[in-house]
N, C-alpha and C. Protein backbone atom coordinates (compact mmCIF):
# COMPACT_ATOMS: atom_id res chain seq x y z
N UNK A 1 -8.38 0.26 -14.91
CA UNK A 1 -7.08 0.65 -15.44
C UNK A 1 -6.00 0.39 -14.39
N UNK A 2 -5.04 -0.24 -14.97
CA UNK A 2 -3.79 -0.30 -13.98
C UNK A 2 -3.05 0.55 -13.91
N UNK A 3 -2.87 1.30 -12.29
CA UNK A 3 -1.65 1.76 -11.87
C UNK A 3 -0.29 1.50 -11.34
N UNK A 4 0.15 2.79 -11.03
CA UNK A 4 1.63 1.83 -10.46
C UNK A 4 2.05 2.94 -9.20
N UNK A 5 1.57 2.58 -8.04
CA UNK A 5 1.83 2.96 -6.78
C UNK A 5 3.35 2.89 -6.25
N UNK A 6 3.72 4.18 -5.69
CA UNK A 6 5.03 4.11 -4.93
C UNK A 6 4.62 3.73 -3.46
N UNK A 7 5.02 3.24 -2.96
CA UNK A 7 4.99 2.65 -1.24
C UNK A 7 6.32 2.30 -0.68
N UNK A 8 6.15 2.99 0.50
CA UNK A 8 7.86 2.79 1.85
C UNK A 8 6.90 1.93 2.45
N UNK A 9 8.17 1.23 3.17
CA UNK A 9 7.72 0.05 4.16
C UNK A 9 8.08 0.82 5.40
N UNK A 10 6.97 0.73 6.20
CA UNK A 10 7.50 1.01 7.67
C UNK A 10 8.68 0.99 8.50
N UNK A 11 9.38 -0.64 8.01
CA UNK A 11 10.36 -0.93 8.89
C UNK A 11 11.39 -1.11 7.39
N UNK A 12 11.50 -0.17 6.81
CA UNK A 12 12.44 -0.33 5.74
C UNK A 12 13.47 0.98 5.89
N UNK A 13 14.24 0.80 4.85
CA UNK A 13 15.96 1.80 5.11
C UNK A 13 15.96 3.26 4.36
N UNK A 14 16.73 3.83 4.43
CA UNK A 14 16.61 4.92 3.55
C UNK A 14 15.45 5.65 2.46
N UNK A 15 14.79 4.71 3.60
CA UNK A 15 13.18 6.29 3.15
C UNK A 15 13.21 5.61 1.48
N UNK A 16 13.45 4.21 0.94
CA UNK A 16 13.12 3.84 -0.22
C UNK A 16 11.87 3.55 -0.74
N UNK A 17 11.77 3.84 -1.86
CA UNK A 17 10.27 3.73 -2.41
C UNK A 17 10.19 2.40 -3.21
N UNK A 18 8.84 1.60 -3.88
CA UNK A 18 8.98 0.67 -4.08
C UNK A 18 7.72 0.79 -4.96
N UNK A 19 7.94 0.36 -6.10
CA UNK A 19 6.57 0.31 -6.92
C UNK A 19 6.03 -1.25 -7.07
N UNK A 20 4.45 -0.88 -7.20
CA UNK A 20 3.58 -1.84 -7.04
C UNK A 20 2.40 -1.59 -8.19
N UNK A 21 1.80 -2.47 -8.85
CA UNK A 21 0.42 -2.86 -9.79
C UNK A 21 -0.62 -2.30 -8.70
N UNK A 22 -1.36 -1.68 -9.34
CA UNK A 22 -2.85 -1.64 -8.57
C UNK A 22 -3.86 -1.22 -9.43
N UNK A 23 -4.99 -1.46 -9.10
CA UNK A 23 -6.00 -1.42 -9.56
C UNK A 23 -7.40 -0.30 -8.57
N UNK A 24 -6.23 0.36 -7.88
CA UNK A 24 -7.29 0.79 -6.46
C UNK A 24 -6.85 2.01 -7.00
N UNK A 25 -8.09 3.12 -7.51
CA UNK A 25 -7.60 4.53 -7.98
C UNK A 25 -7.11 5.59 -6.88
N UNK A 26 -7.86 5.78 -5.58
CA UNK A 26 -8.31 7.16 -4.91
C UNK A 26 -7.08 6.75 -3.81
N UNK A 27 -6.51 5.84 -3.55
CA UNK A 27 -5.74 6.64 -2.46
C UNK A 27 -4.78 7.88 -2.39
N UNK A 28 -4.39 7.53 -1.15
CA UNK A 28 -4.24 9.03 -0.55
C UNK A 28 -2.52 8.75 0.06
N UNK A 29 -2.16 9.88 -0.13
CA UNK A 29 -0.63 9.76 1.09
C UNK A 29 -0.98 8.97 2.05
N UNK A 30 0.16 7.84 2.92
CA UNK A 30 -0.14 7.79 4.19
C UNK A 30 -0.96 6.44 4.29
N UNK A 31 -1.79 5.90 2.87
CA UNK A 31 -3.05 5.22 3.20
C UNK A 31 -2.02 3.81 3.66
N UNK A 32 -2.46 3.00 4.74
CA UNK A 32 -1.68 1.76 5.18
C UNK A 32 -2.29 0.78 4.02
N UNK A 33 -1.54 -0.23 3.57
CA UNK A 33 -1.92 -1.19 2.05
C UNK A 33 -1.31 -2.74 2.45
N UNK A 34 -1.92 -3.61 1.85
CA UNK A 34 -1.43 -4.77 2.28
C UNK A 34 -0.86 -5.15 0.93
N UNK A 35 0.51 -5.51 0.45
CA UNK A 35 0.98 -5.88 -0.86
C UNK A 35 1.62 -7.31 -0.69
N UNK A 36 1.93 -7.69 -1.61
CA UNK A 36 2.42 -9.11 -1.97
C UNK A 36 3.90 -8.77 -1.73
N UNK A 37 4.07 -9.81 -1.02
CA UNK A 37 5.95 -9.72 -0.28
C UNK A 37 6.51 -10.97 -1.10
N UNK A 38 7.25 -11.48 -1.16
CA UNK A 38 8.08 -12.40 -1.36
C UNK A 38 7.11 -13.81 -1.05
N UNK A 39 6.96 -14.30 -0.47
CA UNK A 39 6.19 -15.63 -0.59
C UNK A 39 5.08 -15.15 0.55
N UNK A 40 4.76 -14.30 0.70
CA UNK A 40 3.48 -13.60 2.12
C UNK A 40 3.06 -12.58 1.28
N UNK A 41 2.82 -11.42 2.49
CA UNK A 41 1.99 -10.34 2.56
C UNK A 41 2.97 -9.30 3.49
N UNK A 42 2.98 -8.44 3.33
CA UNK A 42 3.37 -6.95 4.06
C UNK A 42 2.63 -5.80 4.15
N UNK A 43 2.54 -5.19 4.49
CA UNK A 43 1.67 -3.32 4.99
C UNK A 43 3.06 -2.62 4.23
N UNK A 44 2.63 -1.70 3.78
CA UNK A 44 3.22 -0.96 3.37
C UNK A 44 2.01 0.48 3.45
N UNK A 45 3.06 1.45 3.01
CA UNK A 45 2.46 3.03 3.02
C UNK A 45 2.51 4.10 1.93
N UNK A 46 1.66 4.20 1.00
CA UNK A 46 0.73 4.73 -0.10
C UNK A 46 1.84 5.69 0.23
N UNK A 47 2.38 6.02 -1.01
CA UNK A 47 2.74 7.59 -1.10
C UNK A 47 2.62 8.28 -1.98
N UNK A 48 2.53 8.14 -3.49
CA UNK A 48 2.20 8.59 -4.23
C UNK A 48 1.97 7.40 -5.74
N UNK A 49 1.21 7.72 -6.99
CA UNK A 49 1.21 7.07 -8.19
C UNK A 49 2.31 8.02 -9.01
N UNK A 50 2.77 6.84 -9.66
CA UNK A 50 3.65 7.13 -11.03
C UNK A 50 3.17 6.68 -12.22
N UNK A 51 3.90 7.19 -13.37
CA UNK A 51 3.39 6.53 -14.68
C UNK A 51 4.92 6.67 -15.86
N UNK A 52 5.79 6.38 -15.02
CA UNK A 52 7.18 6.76 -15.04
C UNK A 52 7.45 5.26 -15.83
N UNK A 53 8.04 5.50 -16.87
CA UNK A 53 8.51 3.87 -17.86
C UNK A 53 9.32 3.32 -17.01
N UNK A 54 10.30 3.60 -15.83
CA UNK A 54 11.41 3.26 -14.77
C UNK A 54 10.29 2.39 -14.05
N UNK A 55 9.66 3.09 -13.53
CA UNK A 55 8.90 2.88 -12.31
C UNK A 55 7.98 1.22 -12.67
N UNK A 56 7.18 1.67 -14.05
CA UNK A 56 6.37 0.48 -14.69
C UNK A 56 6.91 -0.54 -14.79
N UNK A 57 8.32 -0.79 -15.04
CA UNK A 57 9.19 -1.74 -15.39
C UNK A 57 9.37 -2.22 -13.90
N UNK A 58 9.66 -1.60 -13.05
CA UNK A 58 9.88 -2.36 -11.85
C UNK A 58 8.71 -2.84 -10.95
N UNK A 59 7.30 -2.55 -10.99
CA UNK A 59 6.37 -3.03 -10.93
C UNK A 59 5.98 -4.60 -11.36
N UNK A 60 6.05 -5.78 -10.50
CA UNK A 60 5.78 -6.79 -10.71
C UNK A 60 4.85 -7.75 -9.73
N UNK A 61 5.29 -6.92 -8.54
CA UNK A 61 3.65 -7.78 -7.53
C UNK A 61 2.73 -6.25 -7.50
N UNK A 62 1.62 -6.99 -7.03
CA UNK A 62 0.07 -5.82 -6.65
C UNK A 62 0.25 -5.71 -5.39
N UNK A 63 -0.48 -4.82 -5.13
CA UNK A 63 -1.58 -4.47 -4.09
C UNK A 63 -2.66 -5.05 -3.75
N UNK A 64 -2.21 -5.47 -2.62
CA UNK A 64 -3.55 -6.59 -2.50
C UNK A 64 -4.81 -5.70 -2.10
N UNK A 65 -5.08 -4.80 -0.84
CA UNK A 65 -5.82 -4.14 -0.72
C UNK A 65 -5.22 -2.78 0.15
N UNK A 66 -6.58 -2.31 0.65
CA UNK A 66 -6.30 -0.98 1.02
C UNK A 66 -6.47 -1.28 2.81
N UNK A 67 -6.19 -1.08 3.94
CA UNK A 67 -6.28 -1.46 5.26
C UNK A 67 -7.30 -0.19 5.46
N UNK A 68 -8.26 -0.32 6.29
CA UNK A 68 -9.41 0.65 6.49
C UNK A 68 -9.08 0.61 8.28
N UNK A 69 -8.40 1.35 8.27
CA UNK A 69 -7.72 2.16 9.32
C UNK A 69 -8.73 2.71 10.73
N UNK A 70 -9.54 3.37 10.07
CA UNK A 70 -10.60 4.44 10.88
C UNK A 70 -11.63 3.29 11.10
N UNK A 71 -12.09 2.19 10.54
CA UNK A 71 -12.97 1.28 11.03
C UNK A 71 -12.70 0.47 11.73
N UNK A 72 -11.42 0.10 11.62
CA UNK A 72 -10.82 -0.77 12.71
C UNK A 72 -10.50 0.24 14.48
N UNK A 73 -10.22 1.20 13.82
CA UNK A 73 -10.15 1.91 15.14
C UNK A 73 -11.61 2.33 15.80
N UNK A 74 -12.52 2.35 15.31
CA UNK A 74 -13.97 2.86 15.86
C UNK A 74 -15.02 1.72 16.30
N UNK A 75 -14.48 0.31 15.69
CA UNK A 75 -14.72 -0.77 16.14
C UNK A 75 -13.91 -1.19 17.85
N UNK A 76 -12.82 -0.78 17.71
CA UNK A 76 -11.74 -0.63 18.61
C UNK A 76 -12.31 0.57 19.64
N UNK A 77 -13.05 1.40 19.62
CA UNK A 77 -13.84 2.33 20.42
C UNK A 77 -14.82 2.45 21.08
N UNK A 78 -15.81 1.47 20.05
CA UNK A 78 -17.42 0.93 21.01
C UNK A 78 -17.21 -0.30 21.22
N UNK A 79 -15.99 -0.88 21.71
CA UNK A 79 -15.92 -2.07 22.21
C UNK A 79 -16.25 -3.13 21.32
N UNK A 80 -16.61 -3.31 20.05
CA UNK A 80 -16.65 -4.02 19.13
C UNK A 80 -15.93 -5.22 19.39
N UNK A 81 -14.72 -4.86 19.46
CA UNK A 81 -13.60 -5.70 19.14
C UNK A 81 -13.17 -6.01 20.64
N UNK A 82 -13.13 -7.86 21.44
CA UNK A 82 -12.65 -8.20 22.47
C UNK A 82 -11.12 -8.71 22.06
């Protein structure tokens, strides 16, 4: 089932929110996300789902995935990662 995720950009203005397509149910506040930018990719930050007719309508790129945060950092801990 498709949702429609609100996400702020890190390096974005007035604390604006931005809706996005997804298909990823369980996140969480906070979760870091990689979405479709303009002709790339950007991180953005999970903040909540809507199901708001406003919100749906402005929904037109996805979510590409979810950034797994805690594995990259624990890889980053037993030296995994040079």
């Amino acid at each position: 089932m498709k949702s429609i995720a609100l996400v702020k950009f890190p390096r974005g203005s007035f604390e604006q929110e931005y809706s996005y397509k997804t298909d990823i149910e369980n996140l969480k506040k906070d979760d870091v996300l990689v979405v479709q930018a303009n002709n790339s990719y950007s991180i953005a930050i999970f903040q909540r789902y809507s199901s708001s007719k406003s919100r749906v309508e402005q929904a037109t790129k996805w979510i590409v995935q979810k950034v797994d945060v805690e594995e990259f950092e624990t890889k980053l801990f037993l030296g995994e990662l040079e």
